[in-house]
C-alpha atoms as a PDB file:
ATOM      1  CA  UNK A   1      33.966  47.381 -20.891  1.00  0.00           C
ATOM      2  CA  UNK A   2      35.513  48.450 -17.511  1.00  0.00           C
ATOM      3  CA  UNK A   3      37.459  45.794 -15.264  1.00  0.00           C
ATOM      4  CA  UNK A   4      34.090  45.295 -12.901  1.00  0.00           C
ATOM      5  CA  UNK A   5      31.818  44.575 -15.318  1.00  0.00           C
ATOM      6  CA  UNK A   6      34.203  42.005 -17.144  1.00  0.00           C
ATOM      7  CA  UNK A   7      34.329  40.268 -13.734  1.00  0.00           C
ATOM      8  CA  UNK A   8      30.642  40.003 -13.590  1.00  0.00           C
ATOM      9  CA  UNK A   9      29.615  38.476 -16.936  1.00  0.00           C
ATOM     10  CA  UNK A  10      32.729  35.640 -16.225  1.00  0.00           C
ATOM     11  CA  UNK A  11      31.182  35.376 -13.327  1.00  0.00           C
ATOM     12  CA  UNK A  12      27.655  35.189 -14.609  1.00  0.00           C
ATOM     13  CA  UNK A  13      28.765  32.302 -17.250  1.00  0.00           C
ATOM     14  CA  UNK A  14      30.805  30.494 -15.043  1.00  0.00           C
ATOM     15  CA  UNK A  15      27.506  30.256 -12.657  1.00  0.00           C
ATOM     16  CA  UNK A  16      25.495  29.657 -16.116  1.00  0.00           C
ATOM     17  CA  UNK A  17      27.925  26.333 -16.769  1.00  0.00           C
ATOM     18  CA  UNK A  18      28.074  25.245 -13.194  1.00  0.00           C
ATOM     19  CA  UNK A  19      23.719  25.024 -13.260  1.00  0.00           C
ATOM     20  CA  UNK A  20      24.414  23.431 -16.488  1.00  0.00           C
ATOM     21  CA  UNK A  21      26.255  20.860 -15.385  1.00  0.00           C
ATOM     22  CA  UNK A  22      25.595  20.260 -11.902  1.00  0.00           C
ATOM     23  CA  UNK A  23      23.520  17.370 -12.377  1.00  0.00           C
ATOM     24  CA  UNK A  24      25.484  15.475 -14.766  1.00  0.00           C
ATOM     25  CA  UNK A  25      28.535  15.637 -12.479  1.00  0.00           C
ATOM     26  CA  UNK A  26      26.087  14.823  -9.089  1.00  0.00           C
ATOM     27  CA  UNK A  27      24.887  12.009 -10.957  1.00  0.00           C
ATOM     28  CA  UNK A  28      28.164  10.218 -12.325  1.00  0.00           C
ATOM     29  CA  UNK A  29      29.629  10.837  -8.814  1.00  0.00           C
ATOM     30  CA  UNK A  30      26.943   8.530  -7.520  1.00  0.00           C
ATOM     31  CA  UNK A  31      27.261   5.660  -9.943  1.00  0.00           C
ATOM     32  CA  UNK A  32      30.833   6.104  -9.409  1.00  0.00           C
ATOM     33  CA  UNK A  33      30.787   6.000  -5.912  1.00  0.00           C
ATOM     34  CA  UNK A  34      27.994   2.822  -6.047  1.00  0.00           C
ATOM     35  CA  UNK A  35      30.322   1.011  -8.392  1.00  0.00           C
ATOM     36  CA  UNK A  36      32.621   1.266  -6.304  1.00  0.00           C
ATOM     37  CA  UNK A  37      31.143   0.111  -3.203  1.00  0.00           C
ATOM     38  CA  UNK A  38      30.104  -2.622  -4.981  1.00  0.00           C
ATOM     39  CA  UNK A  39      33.105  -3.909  -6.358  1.00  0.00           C
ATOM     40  CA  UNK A  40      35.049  -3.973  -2.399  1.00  0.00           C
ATOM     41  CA  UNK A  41      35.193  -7.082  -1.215  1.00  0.00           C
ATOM     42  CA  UNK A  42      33.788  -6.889   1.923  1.00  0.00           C
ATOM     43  CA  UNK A  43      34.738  -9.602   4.473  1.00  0.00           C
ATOM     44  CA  UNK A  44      31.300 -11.008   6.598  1.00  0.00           C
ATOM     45  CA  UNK A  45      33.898 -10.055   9.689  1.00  0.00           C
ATOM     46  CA  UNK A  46      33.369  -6.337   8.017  1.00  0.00           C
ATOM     47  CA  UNK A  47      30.114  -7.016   7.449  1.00  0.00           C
ATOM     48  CA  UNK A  48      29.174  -7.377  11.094  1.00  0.00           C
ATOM     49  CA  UNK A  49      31.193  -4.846  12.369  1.00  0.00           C
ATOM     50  CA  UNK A  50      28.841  -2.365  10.048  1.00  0.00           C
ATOM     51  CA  UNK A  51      25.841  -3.998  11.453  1.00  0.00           C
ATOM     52  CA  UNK A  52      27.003  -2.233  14.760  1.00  0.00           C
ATOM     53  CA  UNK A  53      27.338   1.468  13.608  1.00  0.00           C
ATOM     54  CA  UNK A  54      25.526   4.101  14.643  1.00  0.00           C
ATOM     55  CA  UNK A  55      23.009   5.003  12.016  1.00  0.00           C
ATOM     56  CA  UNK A  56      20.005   7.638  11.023  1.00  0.00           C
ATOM     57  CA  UNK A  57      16.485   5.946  10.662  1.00  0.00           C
ATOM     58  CA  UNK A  58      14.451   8.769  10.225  1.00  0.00           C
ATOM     59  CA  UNK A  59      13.285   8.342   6.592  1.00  0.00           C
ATOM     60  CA  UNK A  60      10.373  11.006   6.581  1.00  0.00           C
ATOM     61  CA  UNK A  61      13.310  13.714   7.144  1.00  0.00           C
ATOM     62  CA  UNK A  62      15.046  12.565   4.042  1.00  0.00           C
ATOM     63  CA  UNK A  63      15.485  15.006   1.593  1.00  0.00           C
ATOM     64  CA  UNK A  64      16.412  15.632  -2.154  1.00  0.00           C
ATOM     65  CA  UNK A  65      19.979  15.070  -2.826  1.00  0.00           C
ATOM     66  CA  UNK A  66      22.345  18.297  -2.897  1.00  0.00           C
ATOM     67  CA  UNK A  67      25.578  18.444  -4.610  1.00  0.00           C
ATOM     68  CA  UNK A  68      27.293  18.910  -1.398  1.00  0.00           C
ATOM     69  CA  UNK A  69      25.710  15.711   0.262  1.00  0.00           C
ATOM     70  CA  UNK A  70      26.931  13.676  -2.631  1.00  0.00           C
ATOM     71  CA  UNK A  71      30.620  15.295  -2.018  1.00  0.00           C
ATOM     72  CA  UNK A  72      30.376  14.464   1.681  1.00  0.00           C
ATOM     73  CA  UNK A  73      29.719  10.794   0.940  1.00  0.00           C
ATOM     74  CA  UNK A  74      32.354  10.658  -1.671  1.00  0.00           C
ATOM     75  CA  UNK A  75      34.998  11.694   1.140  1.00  0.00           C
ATOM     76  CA  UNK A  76      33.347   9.213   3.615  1.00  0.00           C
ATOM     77  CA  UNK A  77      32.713   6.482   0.890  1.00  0.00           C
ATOM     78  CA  UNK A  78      35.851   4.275   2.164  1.00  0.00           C
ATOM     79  CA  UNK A  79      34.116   4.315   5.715  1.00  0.00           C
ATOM     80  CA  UNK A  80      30.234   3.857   4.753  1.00  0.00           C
ATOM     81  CA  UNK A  81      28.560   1.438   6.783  1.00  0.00           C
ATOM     82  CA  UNK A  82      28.048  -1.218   4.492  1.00  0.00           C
ATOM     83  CA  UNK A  83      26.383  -4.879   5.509  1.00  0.00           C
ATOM     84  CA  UNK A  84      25.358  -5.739   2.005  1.00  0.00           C
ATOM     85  CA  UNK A  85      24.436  -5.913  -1.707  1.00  0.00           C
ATOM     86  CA  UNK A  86      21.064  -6.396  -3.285  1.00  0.00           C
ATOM     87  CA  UNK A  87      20.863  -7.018  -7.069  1.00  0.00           C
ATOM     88  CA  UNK A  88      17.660  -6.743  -9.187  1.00  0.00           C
ATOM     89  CA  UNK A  89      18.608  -8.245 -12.868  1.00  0.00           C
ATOM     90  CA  UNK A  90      15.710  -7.671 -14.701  1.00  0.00           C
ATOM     91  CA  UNK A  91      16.297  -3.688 -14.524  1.00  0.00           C
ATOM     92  CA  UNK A  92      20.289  -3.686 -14.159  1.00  0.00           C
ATOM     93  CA  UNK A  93      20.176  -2.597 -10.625  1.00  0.00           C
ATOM     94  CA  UNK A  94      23.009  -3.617  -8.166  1.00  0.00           C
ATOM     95  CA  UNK A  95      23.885  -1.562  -5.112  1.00  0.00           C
ATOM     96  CA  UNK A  96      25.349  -1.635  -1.939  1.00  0.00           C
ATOM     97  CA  UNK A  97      23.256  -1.894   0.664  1.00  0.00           C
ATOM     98  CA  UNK A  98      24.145   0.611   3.575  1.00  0.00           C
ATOM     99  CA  UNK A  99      22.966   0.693   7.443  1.00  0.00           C
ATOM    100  CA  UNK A 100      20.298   3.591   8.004  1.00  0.00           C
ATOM    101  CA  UNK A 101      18.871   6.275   5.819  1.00  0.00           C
ATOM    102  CA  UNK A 102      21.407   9.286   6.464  1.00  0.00           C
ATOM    103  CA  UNK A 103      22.427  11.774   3.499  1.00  0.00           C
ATOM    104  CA  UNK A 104      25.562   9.949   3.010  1.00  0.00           C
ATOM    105  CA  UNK A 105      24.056   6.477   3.004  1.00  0.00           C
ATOM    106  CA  UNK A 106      21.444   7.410   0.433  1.00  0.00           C
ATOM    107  CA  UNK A 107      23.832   9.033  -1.679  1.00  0.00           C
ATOM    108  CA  UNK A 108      25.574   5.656  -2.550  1.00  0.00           C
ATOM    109  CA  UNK A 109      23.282   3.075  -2.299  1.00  0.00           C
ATOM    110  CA  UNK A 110      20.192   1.567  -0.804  1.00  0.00           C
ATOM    111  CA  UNK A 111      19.647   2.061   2.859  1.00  0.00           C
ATOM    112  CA  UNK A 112      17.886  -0.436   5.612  1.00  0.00           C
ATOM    113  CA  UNK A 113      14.643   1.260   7.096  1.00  0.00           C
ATOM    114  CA  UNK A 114      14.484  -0.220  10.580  1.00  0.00           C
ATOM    115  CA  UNK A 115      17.221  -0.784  12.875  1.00  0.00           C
ATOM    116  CA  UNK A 116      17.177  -4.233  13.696  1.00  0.00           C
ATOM    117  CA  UNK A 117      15.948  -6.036  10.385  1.00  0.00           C
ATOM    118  CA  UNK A 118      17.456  -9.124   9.811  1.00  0.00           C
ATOM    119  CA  UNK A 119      17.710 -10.723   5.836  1.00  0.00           C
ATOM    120  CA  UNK A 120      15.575 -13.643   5.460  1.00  0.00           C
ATOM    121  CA  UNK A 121      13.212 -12.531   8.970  1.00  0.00           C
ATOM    122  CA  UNK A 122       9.921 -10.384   8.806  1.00  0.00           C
ATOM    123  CA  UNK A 123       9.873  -7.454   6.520  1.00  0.00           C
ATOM    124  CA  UNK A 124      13.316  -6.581   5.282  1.00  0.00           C
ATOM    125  CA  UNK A 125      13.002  -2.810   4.266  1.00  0.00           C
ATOM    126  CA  UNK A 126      15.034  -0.864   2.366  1.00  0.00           C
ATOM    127  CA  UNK A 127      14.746   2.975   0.669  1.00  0.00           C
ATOM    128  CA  UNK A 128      16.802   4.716  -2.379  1.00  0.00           C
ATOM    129  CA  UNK A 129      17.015   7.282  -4.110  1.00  0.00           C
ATOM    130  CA  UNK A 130      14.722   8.429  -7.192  1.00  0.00           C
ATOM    131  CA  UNK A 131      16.138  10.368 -10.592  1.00  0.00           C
ATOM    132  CA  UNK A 132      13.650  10.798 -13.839  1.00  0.00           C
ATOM    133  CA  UNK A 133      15.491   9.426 -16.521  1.00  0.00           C
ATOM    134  CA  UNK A 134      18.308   8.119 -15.003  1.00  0.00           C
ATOM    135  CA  UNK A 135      19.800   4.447 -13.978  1.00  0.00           C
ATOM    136  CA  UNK A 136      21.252   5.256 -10.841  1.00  0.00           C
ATOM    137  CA  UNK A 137      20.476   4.090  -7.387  1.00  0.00           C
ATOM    138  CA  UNK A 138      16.411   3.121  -6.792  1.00  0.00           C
ATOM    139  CA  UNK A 139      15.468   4.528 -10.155  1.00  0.00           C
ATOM    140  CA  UNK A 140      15.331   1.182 -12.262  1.00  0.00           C
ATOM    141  CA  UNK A 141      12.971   0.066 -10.121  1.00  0.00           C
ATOM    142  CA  UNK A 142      10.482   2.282 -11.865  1.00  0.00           C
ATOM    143  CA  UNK A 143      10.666  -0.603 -14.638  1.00  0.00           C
ATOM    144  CA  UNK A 144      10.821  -3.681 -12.565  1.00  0.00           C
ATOM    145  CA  UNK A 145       7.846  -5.833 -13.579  1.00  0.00           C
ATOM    146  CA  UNK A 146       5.500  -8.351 -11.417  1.00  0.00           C
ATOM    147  CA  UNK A 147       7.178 -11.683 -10.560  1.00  0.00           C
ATOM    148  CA  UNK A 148      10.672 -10.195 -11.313  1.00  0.00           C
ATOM    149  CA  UNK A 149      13.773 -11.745  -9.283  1.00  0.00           C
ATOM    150  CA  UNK A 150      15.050  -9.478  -6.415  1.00  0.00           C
ATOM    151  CA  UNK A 151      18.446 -10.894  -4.898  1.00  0.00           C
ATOM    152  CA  UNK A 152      20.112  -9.629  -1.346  1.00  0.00           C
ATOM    153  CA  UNK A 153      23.500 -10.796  -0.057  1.00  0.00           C
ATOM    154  CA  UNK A 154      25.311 -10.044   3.481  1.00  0.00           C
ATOM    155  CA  UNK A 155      28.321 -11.947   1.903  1.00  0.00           C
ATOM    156  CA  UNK A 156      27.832 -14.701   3.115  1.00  0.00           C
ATOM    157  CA  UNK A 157      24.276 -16.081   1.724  1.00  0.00           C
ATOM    158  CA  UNK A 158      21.856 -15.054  -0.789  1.00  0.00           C
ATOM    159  CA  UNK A 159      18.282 -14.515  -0.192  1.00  0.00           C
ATOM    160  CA  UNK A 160      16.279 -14.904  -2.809  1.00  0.00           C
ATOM    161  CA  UNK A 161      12.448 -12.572  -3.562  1.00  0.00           C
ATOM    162  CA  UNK A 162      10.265 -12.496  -5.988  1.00  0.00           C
ATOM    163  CA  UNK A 163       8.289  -9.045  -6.650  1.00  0.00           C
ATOM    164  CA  UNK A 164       4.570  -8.953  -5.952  1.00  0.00           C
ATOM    165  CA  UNK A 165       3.584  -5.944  -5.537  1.00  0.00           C
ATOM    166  CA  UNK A 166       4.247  -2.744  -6.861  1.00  0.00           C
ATOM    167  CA  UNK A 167       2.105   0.801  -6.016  1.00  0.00           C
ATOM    168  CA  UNK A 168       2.393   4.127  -5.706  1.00  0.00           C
ATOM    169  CA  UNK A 169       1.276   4.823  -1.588  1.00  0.00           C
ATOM    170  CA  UNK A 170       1.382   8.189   0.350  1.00  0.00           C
ATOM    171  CA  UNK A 171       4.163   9.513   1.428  1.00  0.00           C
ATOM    172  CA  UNK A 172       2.376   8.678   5.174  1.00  0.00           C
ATOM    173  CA  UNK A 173       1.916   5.164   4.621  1.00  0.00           C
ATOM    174  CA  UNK A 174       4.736   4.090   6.749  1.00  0.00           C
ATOM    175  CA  UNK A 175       2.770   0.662   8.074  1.00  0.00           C
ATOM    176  CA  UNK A 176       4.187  -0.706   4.269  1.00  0.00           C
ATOM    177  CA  UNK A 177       7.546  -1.415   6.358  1.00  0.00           C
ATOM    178  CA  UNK A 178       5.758  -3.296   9.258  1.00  0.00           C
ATOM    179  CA  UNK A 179       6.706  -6.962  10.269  1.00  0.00           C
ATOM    180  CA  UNK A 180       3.566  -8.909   8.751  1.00  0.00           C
ATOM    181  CA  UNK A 181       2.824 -12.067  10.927  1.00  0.00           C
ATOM    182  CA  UNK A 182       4.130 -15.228   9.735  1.00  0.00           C
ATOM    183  CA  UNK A 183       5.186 -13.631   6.635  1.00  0.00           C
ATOM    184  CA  UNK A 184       8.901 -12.942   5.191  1.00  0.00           C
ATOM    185  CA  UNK A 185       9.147 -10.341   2.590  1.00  0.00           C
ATOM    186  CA  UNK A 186      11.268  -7.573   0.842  1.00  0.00           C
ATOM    187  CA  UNK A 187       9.969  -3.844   1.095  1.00  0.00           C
ATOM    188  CA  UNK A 188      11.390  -1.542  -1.702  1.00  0.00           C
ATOM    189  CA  UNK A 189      10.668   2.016  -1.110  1.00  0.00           C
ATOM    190  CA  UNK A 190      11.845   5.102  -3.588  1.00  0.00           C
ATOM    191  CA  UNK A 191       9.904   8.859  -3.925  1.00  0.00           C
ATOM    192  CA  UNK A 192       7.046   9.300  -6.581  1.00  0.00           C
ATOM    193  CA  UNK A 193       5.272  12.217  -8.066  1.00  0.00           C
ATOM    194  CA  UNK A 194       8.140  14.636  -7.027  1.00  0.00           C
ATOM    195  CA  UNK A 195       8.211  13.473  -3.577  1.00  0.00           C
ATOM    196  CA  UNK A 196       4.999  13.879  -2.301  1.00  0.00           C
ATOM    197  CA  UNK A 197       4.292  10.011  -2.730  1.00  0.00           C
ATOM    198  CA  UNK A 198       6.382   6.694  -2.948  1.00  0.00           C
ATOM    199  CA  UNK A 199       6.585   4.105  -5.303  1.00  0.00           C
ATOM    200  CA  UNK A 200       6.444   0.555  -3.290  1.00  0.00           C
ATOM    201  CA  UNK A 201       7.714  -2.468  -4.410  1.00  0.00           C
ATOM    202  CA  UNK A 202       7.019  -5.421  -1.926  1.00  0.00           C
ATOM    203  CA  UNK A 203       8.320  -8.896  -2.937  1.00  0.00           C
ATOM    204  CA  UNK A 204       7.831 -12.665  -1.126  1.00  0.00           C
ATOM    205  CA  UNK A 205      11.176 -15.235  -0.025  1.00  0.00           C
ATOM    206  CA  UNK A 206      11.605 -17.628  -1.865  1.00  0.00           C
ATOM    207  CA  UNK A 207      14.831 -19.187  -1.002  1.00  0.00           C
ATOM    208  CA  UNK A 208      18.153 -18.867   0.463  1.00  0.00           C
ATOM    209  CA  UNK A 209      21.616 -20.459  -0.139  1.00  0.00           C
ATOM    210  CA  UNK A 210      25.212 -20.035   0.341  1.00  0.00           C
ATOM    211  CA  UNK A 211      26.820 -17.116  -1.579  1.00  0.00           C
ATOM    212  CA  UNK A 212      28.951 -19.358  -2.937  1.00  0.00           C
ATOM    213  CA  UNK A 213      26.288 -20.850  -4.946  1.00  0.00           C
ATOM    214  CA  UNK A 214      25.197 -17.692  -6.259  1.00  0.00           C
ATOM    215  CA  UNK A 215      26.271 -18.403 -10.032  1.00  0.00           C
ATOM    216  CA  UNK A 216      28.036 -15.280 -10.199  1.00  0.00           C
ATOM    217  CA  UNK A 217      24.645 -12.649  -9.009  1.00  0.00           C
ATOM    218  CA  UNK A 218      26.575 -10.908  -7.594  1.00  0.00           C
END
C-alpha cells in the first residue's frame, strides 16, 4: 500500500469516527454548557443588565443545531444573555432562560420569543430546542403531562404555571405566542415531526412569591 493511499483510508476512518460521534459530543456539550449556566449565581443587578442586550427574535429562521453553533456558544457561554431559570419537575427539566432566539442562545437553554415579555404579564413565551431520545434542553417536555407544575425565576421571584394545554400546531401558527386579553399564561414552544411542526405547551399563573420561598426549586 503506497504512502497516498495509506493517507486516505486514515483519513476515511478518522471521518467514519468523527460522524460517529458527533452527536454524542454536540449533545454532552449542551447539557454541560446548561448545567452550567444554571448553577452561576446570577445577581438580579445581572439579571437586568441582560434584559438590555441586543438580541435575535426571529424564531421562524431558527435552524437545526450544527456542531459549530454549539462550539460558538460554548466560547460565548460566560457572556450569554441570561435573565432567568425555568424549572419543570415532573420531566427533570431545568434551564437557563436566555434573551432572544439566536444560535447561541438556543444552544444552551430556553430562549424568550418576544422582546418585551415580562414574567407574570400576558403571554410569557419561550422556545428550545428538540432531540429524539434525549434529555437535553426542550426535549422533556415531550413527556410533560396535563396539570403538571411549570416554575420560572428572574432571581428574584418565582412564578408559578400550571400546564393546560399541550398540541402539536403548524409550524405557521405563530398567533400561539400572542398576548390573550385579560389572561396571564406560559407559552412553551419546541419543533415536532422533524421540524415541519411544533409541539405547544401553554400553561395558566397560578401564583407568585419571593425566590426566597422557593423551597429549594430552583
Amino acid at each position: 500500500m503506497n504512502k497516498f493511499r495509506l493517507t486516505l483510508l486514515v483519513c476515511v476512518l478518522l471521518f467514519g469516527l468523527l460522524l460517529i460521534f458527533i452527536n454524542p459530543i454536540q449533545h454532552a456539550i449542551i447539557a454541560h454548557l446548561s448545567d452550567q449556566l444554571n448553577t452561576t449565581d446570577y445577581s438580579v443587578k445581572d439579571i437586568e443588565k441582560n434584559k438590555k442586550a441586543a438580541a435575535d427574535f426571529e424564531f421562524e429562521a431558527v435552524q437545526s443545531l450544527s456542531i459549530a453553533e454549539v462550539l460558538q456558544a460554548q466560547v460565548k457561554a460566560s457572556n450569554m444573555p441570561v435573565i432567568g431559570s425555568i424549572a419543570v419537575p415532573s420531566v427533570h427539566m431545568q434551564l437557563p432562560i436566555l434573551k432572544g432566539v439566536g444560535h447561541s442562545v438556543l444552544a444552551i437553554g430556553a430562549g424568550t420569543m418576544k422582546p418585551n415579555q415580562q414574567l407574570g404579564q400576558g403571554n410569557y413565551a419561550l422556545a428550545g430546542h428538540y432531540f429524539e431520545e434525549k434529555d437535553i434542553l426542550f426535549s422533556p417536555l415531550y413527556q410533560a403531562q396535563i396539570g403538571d407544575i411549570i416554575y420560572i425565576t428572574d432571581m428574584k421571584d418565582v412564578y408559578e404555571y400550571k400546564l393546560t394545554t399541550k398540541k402539536i400546531i403548524a409550524a405557521t401558527d405563530v398567533y400561539i405566542i400572542d398576548d390573550i386579553p385579560n389572561q396571564t399564561t406560559l407559552t412553551l414552544i419546541t419543533c415536532a415531526e422533524k421540524g415541519s411542526k411544533r409541539l405547544a405547551l401553554q400553561a395558566d399563573f397560578v401564583q407568585s412569591y419571593s425566590l426566597e420561598n422557593a423551597k429549594g426549586t430552583f
